[in-house]
C-alpha atoms as a PDB file:
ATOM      1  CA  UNK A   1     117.399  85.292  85.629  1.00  0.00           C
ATOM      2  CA  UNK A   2     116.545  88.943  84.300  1.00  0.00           C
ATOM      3  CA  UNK A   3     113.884  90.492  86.237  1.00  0.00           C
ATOM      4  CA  UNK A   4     111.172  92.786  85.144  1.00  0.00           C
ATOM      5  CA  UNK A   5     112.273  96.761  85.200  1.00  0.00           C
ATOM      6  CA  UNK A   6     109.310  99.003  84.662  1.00  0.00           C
ATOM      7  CA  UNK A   7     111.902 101.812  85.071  1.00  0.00           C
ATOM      8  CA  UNK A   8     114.960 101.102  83.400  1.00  0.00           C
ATOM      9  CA  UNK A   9     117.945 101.567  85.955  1.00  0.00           C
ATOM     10  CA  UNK A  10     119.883 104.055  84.738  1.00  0.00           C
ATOM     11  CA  UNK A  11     116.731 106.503  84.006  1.00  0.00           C
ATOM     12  CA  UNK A  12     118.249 109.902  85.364  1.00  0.00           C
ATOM     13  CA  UNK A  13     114.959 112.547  85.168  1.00  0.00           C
ATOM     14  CA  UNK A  14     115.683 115.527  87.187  1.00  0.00           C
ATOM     15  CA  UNK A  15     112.428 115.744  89.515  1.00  0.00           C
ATOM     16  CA  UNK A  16     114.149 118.254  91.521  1.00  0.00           C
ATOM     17  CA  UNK A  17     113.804 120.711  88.806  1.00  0.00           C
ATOM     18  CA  UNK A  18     110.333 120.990  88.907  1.00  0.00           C
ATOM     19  CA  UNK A  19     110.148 121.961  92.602  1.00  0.00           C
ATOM     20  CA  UNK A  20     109.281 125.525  92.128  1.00  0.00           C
ATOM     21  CA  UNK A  21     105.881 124.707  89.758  1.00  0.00           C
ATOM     22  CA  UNK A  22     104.888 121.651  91.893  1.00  0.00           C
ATOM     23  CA  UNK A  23     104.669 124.206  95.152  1.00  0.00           C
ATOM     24  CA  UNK A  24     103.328 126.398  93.460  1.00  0.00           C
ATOM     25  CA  UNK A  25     100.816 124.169  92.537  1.00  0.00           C
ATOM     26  CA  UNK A  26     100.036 122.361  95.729  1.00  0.00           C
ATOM     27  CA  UNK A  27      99.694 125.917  97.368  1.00  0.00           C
ATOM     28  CA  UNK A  28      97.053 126.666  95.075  1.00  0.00           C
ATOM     29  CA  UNK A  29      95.514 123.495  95.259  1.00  0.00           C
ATOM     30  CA  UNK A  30      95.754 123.742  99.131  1.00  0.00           C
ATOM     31  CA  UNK A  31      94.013 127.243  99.255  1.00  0.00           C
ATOM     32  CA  UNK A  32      91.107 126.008  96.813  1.00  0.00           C
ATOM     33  CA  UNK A  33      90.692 122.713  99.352  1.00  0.00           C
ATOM     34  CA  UNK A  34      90.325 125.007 102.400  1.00  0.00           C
ATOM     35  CA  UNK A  35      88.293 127.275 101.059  1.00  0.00           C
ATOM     36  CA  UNK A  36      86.146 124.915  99.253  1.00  0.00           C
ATOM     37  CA  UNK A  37      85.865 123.706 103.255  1.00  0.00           C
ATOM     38  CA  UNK A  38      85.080 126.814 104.629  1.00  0.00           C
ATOM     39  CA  UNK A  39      82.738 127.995 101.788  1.00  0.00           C
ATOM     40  CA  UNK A  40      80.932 124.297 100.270  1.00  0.00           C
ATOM     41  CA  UNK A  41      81.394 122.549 103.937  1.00  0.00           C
ATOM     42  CA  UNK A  42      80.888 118.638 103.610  1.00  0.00           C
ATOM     43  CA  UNK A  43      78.271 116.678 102.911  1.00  0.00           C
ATOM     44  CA  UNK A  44      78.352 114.702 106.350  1.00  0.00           C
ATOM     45  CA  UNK A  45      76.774 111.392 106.323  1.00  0.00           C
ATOM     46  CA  UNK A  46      74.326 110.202 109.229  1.00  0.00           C
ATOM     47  CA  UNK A  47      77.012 109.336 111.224  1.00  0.00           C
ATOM     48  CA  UNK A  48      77.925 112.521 112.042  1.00  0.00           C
ATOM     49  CA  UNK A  49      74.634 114.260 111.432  1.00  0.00           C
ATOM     50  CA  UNK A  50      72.331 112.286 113.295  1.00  0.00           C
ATOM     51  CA  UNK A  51      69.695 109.880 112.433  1.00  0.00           C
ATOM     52  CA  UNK A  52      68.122 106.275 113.160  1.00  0.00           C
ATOM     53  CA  UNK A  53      69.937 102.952 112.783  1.00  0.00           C
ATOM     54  CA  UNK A  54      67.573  99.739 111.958  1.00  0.00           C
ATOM     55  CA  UNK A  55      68.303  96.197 111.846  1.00  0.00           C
ATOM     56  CA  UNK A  56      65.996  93.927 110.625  1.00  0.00           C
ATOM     57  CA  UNK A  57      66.427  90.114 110.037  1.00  0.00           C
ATOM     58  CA  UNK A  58      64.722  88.107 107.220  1.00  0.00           C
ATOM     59  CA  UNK A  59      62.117  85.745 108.233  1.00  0.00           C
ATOM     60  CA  UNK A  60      62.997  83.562 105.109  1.00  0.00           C
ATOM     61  CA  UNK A  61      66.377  83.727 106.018  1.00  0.00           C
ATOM     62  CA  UNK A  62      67.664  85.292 102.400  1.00  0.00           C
ATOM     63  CA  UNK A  63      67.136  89.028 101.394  1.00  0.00           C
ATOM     64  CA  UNK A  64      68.067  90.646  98.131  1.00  0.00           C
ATOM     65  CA  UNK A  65      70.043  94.256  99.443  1.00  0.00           C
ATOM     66  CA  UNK A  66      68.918  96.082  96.407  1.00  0.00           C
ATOM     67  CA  UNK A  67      65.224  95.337  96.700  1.00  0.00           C
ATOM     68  CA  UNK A  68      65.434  96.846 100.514  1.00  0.00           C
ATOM     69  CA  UNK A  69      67.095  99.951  98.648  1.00  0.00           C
ATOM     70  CA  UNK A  70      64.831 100.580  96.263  1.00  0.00           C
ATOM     71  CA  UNK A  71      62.282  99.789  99.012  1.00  0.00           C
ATOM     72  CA  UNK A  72      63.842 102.470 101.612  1.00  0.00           C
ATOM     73  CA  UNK A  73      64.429 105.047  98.635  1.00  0.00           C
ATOM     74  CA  UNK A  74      60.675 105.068  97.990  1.00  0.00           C
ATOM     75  CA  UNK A  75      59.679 106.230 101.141  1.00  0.00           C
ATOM     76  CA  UNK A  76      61.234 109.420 100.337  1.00  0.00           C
ATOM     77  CA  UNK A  77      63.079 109.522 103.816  1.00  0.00           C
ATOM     78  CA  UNK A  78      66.144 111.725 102.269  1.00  0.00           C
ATOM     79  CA  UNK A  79      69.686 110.115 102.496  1.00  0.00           C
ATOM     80  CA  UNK A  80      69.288 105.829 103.559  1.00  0.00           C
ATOM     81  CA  UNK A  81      72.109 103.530 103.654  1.00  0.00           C
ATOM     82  CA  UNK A  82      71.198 100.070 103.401  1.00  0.00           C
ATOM     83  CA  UNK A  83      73.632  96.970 104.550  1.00  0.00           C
ATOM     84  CA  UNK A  84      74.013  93.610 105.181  1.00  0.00           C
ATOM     85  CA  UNK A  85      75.177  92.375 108.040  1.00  0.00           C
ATOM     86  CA  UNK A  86      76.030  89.228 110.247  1.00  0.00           C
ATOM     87  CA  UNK A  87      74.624  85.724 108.970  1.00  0.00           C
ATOM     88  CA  UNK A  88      72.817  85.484 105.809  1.00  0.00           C
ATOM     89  CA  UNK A  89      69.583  87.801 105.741  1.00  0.00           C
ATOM     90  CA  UNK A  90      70.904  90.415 108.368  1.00  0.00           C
ATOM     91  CA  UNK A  91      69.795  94.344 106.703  1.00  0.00           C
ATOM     92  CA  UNK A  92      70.934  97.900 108.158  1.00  0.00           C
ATOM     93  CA  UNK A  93      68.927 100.823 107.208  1.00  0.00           C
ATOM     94  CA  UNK A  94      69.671 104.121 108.228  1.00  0.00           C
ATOM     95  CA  UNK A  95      67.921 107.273 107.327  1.00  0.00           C
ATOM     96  CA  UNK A  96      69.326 110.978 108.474  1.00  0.00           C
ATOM     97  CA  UNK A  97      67.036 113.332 110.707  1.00  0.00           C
ATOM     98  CA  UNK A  98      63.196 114.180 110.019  1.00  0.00           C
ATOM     99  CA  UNK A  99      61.575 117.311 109.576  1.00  0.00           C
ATOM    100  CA  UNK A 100      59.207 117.696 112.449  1.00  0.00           C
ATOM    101  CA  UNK A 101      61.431 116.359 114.982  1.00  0.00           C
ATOM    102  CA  UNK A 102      60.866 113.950 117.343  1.00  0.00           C
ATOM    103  CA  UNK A 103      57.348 113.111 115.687  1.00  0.00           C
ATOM    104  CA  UNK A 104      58.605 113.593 112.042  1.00  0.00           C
ATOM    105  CA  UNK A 105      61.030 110.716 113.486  1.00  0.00           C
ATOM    106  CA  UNK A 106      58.633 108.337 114.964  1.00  0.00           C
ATOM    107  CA  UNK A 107      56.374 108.868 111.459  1.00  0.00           C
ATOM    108  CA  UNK A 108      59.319 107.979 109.812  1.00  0.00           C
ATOM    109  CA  UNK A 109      59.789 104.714 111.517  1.00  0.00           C
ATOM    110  CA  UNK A 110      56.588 103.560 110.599  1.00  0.00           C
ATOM    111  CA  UNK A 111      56.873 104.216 107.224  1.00  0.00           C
ATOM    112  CA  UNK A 112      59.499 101.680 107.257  1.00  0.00           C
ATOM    113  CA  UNK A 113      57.658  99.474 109.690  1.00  0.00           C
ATOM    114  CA  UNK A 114      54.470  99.531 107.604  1.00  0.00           C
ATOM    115  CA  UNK A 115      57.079  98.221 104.352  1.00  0.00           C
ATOM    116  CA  UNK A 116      59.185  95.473 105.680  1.00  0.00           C
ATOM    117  CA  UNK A 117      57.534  94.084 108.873  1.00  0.00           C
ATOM    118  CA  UNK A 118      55.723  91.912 106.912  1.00  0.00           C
ATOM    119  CA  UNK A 119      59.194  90.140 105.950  1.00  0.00           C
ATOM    120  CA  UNK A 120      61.552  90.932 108.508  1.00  0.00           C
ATOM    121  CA  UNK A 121      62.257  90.779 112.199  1.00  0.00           C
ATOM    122  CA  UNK A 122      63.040  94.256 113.795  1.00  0.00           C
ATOM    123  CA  UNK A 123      65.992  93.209 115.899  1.00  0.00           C
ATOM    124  CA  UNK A 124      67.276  97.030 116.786  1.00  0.00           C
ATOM    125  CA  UNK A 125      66.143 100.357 116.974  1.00  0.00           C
ATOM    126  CA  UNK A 126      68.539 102.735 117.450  1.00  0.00           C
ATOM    127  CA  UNK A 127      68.375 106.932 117.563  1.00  0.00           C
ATOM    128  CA  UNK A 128      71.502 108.748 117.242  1.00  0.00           C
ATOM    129  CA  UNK A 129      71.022 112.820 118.205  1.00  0.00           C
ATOM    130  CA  UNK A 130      73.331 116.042 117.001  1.00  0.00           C
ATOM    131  CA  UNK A 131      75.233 115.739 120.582  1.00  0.00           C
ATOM    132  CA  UNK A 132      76.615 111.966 119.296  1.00  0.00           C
ATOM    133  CA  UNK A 133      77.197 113.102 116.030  1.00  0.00           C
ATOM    134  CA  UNK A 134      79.272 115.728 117.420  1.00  0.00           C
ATOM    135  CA  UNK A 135      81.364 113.432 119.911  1.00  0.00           C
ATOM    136  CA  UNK A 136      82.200 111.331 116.480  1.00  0.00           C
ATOM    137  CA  UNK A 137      83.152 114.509 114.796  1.00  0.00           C
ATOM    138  CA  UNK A 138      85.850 115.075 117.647  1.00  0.00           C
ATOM    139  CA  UNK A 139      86.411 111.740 117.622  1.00  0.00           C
ATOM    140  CA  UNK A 140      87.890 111.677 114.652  1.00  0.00           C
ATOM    141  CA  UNK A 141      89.261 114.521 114.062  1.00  0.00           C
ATOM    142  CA  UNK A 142      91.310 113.710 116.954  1.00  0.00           C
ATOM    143  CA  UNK A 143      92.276 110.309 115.562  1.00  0.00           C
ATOM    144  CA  UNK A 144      93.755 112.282 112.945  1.00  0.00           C
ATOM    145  CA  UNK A 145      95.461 114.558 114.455  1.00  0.00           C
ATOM    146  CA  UNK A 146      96.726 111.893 116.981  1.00  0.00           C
ATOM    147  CA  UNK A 147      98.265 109.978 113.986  1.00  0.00           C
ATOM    148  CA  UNK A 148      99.856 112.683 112.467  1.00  0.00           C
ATOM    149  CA  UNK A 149     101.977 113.854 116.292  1.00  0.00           C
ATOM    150  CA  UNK A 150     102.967 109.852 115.727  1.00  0.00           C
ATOM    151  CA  UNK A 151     104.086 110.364 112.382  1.00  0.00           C
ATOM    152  CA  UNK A 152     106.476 113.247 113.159  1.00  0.00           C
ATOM    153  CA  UNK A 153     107.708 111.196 116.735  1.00  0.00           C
ATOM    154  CA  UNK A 154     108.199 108.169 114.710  1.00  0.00           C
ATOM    155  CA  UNK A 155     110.293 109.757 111.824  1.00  0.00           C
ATOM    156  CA  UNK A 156     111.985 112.137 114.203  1.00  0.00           C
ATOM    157  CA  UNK A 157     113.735 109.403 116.094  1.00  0.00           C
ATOM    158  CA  UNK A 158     114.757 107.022 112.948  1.00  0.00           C
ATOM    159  CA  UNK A 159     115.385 109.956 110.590  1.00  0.00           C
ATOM    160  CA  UNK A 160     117.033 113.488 111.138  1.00  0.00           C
ATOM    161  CA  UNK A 161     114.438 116.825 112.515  1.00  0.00           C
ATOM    162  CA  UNK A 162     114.486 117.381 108.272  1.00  0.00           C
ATOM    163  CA  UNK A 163     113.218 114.158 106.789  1.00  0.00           C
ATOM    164  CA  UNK A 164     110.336 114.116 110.094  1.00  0.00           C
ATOM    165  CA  UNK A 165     109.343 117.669 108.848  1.00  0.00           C
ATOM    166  CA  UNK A 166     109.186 117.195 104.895  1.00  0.00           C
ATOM    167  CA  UNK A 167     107.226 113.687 106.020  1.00  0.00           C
ATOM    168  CA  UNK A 168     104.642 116.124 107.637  1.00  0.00           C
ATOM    169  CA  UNK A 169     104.441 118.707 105.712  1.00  0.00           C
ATOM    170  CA  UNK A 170     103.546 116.001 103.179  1.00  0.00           C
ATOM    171  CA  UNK A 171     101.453 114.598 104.863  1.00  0.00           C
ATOM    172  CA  UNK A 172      99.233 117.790 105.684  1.00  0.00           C
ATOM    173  CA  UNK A 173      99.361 117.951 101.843  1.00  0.00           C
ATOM    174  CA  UNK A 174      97.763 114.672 101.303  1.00  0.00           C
ATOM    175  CA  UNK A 175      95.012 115.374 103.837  1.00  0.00           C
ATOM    176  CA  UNK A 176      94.586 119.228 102.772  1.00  0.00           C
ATOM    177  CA  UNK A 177      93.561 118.091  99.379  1.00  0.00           C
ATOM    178  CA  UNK A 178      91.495 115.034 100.583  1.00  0.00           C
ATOM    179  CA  UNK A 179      89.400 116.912 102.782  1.00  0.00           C
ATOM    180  CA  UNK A 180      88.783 119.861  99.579  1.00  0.00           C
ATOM    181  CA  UNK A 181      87.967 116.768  97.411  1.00  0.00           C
ATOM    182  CA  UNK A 182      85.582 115.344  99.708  1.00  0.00           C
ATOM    183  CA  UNK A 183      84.042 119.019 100.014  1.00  0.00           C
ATOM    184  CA  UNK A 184      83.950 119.718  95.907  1.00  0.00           C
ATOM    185  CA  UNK A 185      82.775 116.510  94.905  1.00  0.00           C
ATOM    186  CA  UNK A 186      80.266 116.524  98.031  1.00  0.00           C
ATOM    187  CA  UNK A 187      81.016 112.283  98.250  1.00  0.00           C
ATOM    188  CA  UNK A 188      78.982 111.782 101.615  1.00  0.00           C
ATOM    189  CA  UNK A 189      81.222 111.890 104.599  1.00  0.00           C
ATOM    190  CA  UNK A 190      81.143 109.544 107.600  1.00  0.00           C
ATOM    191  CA  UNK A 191      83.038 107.143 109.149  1.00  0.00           C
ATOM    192  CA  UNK A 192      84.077 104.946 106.761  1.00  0.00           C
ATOM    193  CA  UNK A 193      85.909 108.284 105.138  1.00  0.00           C
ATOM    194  CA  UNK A 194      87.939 109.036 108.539  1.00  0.00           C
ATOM    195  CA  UNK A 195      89.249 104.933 107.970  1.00  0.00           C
ATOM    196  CA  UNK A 196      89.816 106.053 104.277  1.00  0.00           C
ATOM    197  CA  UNK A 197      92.066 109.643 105.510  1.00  0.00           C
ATOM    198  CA  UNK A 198      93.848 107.581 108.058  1.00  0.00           C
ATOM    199  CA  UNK A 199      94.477 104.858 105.004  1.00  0.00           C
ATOM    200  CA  UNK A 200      95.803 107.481 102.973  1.00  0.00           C
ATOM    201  CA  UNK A 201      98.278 108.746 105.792  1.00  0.00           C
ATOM    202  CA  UNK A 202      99.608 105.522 105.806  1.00  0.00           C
ATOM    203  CA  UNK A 203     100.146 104.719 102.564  1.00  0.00           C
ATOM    204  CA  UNK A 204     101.596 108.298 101.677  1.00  0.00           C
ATOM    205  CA  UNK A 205     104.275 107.886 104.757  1.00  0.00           C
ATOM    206  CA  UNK A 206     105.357 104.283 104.023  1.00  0.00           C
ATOM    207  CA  UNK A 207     106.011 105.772 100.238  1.00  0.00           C
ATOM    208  CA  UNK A 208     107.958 108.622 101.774  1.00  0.00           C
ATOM    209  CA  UNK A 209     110.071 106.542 104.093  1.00  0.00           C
ATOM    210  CA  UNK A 210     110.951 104.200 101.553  1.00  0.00           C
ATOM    211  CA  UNK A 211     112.356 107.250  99.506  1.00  0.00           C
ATOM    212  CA  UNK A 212     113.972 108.821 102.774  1.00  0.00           C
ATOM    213  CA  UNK A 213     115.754 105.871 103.258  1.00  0.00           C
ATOM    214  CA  UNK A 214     117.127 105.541 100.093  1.00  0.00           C
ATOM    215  CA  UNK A 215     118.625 109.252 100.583  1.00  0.00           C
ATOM    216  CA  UNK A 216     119.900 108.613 103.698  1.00  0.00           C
ATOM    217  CA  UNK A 217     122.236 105.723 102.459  1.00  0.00           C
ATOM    218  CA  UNK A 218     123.070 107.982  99.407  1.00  0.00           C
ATOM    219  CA  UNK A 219     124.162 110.635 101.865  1.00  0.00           C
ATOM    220  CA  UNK A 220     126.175 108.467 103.077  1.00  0.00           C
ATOM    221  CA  UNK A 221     127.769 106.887  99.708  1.00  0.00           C
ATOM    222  CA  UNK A 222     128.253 110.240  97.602  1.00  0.00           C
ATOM    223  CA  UNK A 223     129.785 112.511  99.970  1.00  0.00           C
ATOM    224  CA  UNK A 224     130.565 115.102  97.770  1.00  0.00           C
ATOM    225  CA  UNK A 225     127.124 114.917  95.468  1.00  0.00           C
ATOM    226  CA  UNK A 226     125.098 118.401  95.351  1.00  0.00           C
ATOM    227  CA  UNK A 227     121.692 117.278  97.577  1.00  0.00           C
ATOM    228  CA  UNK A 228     119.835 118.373  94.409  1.00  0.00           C
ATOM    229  CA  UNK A 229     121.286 115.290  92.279  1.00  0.00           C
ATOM    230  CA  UNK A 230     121.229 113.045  95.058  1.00  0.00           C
ATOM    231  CA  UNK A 231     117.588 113.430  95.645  1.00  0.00           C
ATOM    232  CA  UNK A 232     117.109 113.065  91.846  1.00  0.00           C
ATOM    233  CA  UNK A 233     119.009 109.746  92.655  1.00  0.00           C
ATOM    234  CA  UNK A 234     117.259 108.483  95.490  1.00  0.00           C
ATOM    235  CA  UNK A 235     113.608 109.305  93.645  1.00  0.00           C
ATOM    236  CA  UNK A 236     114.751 107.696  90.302  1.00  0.00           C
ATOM    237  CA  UNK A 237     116.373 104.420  92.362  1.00  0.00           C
ATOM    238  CA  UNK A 238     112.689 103.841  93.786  1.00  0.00           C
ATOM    239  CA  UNK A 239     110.872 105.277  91.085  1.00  0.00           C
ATOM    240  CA  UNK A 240     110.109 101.674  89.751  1.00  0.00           C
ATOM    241  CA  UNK A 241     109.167 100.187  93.437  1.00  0.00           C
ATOM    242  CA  UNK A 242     106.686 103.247  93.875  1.00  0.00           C
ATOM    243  CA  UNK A 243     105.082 102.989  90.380  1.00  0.00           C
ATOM    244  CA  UNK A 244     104.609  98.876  90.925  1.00  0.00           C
ATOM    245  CA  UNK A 245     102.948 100.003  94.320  1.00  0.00           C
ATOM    246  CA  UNK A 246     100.920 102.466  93.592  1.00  0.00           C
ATOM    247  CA  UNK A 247      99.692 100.905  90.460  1.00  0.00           C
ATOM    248  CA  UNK A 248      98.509  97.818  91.869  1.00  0.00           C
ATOM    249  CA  UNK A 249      96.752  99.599  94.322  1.00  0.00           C
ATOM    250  CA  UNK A 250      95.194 102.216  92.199  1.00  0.00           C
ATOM    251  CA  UNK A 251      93.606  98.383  90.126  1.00  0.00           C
ATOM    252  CA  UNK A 252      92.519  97.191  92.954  1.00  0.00           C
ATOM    253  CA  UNK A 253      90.710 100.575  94.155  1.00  0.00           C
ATOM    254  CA  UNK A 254      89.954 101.272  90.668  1.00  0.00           C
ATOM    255  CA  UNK A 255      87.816  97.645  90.894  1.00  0.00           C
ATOM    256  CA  UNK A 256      85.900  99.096  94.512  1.00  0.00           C
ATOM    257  CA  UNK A 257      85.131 102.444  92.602  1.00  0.00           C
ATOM    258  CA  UNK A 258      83.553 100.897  89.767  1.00  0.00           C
ATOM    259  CA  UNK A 259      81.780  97.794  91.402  1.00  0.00           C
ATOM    260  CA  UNK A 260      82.355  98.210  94.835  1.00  0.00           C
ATOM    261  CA  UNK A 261      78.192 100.356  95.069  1.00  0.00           C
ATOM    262  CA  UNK A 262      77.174 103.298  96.992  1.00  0.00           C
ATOM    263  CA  UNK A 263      77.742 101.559 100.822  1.00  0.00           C
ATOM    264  CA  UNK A 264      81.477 101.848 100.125  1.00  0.00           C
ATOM    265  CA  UNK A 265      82.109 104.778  97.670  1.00  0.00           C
ATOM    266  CA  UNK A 266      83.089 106.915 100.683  1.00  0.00           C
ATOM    267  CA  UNK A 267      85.911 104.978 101.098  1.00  0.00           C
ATOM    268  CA  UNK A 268      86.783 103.394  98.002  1.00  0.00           C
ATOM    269  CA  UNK A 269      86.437 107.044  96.061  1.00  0.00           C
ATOM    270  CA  UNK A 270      89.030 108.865  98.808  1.00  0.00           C
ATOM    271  CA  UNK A 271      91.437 105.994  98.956  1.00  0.00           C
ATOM    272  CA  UNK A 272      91.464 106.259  94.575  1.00  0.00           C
ATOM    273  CA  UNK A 273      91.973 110.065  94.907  1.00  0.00           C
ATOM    274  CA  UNK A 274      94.915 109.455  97.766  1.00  0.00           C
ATOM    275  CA  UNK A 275      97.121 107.495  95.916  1.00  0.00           C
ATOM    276  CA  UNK A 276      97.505 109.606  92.925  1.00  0.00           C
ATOM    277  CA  UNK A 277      97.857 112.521  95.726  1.00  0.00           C
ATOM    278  CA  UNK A 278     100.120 110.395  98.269  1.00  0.00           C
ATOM    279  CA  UNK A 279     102.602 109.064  95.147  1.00  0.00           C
ATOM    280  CA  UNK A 280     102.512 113.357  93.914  1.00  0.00           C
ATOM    281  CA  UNK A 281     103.336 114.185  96.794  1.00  0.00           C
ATOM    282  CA  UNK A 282     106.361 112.068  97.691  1.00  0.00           C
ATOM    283  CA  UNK A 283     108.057 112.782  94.868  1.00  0.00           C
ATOM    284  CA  UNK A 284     107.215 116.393  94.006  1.00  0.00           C
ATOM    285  CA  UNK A 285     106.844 117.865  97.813  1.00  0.00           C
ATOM    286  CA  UNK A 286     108.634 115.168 100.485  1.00  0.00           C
ATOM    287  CA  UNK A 287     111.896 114.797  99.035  1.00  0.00           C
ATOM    288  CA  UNK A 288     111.996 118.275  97.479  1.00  0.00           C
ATOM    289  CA  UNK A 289     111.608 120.687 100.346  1.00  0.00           C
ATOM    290  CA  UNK A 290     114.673 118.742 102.115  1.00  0.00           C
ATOM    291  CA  UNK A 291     116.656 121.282 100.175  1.00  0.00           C
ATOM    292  CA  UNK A 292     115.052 124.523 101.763  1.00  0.00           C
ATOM    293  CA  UNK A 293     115.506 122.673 105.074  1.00  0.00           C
ATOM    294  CA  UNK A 294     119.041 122.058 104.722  1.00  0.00           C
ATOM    295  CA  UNK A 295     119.351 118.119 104.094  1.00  0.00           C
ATOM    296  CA  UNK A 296     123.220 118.478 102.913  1.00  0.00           C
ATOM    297  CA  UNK A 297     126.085 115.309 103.610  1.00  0.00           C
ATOM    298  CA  UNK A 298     129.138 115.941 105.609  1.00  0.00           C
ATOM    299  CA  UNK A 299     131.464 115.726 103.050  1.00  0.00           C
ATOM    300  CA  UNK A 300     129.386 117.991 100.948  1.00  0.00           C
ATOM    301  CA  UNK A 301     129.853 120.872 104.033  1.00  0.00           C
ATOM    302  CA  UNK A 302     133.153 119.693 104.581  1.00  0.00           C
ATOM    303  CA  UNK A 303     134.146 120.614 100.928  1.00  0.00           C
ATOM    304  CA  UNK A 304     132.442 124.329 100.947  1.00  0.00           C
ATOM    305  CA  UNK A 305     134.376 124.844 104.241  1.00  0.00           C
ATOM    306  CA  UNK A 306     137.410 123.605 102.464  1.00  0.00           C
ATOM    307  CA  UNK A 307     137.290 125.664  99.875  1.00  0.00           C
ATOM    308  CA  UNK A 308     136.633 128.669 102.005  1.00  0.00           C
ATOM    309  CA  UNK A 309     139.403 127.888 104.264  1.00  0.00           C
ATOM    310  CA  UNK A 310     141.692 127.462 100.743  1.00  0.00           C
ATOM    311  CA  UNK A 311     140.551 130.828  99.502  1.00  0.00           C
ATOM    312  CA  UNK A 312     142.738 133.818 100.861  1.00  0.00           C
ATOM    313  CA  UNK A 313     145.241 131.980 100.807  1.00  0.00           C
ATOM    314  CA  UNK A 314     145.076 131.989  96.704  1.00  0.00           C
END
């Protein structure tokens, strides 16, 4: 039985070549990211700005969500997320700080007191100030961070120092350009986009191993192979693996962008601009910069040496 090839097997396109535009490009692209950061800043969500949580429950047991939007939106409160939750009837509203305060707050709350008390049971009230905001800031951040230093342990121990540093470098890549996306675009920020970065990590390192490992038993099958053509190997090998993967989860994210509403976009919007980064970057900065850091077989040294050895002798 034949199976399906999206790639044919014996495709043979020199990715390698291309390693001097594609860093130039990502270095661009990195610069504009951070200083899109530095200069736009984010559009944080409530989460990390501060704000009151809600949650109400339906005293006929059924609500419609997008009636308590529209509903919420009308009071003019600024930015208000509106969720169901639990059983069957369960709404979250949150709306970001008040001008005014403490009392431009507390007016707020009635606003929305005044609108759906009538129909729902207040079950919780729930404040959260600049100081939480900024705990969940670190939080996260730290998450990050955390999962990165795991990254480079993990890959360090099953691969050689050069495959854990061209995983991390890509990495940084992948995140670099999330975070300038989120910052251009200004796509609200919160919590839901920290799951969506560490999503992204994942899925971009699980690509790059699978391509690591296919150079590392190449490295050890063509001993005498220049690294350049072996990595053009290893990438063109999996090319057909990676492009099944990545397509069928750029459909199914491409499905949450389009339907998925504005109580997901955070994530579903990051997660559809990661792929397309994560899958880049594999290919065009990952496996490339293993050649500036000196990924080269034994019997490819041992033949240099060889002929070294050979040549005063000539």
């Amino acid at each position: 039985m034949r199976y399906l090839r999206i790639i044919p097997d014996d495709t043979k396109f020199g990715f390698m070549r291309f390693r001097h535009v594609s860093f130039a490009v990502s270095a661009l692209l990195s610069v504009i990211a951070v200083a899109s950061f530095l200069t736009i800043s984010m559009n944080f969500g409530i989460d990390f700005t501060g704000g009151t949580l809600i949650e109400m429950q339906s005293r006929a047991g059924k609500t419609d969500i997008g009636t308590v939007r529209e509903a919420a939106l009308d009071l003019a409160l600024g930015e208000v997320e509106v969720q169901g939750f639990g059983n069957e009837g369960g709404v979250s509203i949150r709306f970001g700080l008040q001008p005014g305060g403490e009392q431009g707050q507390q007016a707020a709350m009635e606003k929305v007191k005044r609108i759906f008390e009538p129909d729902y049971e207040f079950r919780r009230v729930e404040v959260v100030g600049p100081r939480v905001s900024g705990e969940l800031v670190q939080s996260g951040t730290l998450g990050v961070l955390l999962s990165i230093v795991a990254v480079l342990i993990y890959l360090w121990f099953r691969f050689e120092w050069q495959f854990a540093i061209g995983a991390v470098i890509a990495t940084l890549h992948d995140l670099v350009l999330t975070i300038g996306f989120f910052a251009i675009t200004q796509i609200e920020f919160n919590m839901t986009s920290i799951a969506a970065i560490l999503t992204i990590v994942g899925f971009s390192l699980n690509d790059t191993v699978v391509v690591f490992d296919r150079i590392r038993e190449l490295l050890r099958k063509y001993k005498k192979m220049p690294a350049g053509e072996l990595l053009d190997l290893a990438v063109n090998t999996t090319l057909s693996r990676s492009i099944t993967t990545s397509a069928t989860t750029f459909l199914a994210l491409l499905a949450l962008v389009l339907f998925g509403g504005p109580v997901i976009s955070s994530f579903s919007y990051a997660m559809f601009f990661g792929v397309i980064v994560g899958v880049y970057s594999t290919t065009f900065i990952a496996a490339p910069v293993l050649i500036y850091l000196g990924v080269r077989n034994s019997g490819e040294v041992e033949a240099i040496q060889a002929e070294t050895e050979a040549a005063p002798a000539r």
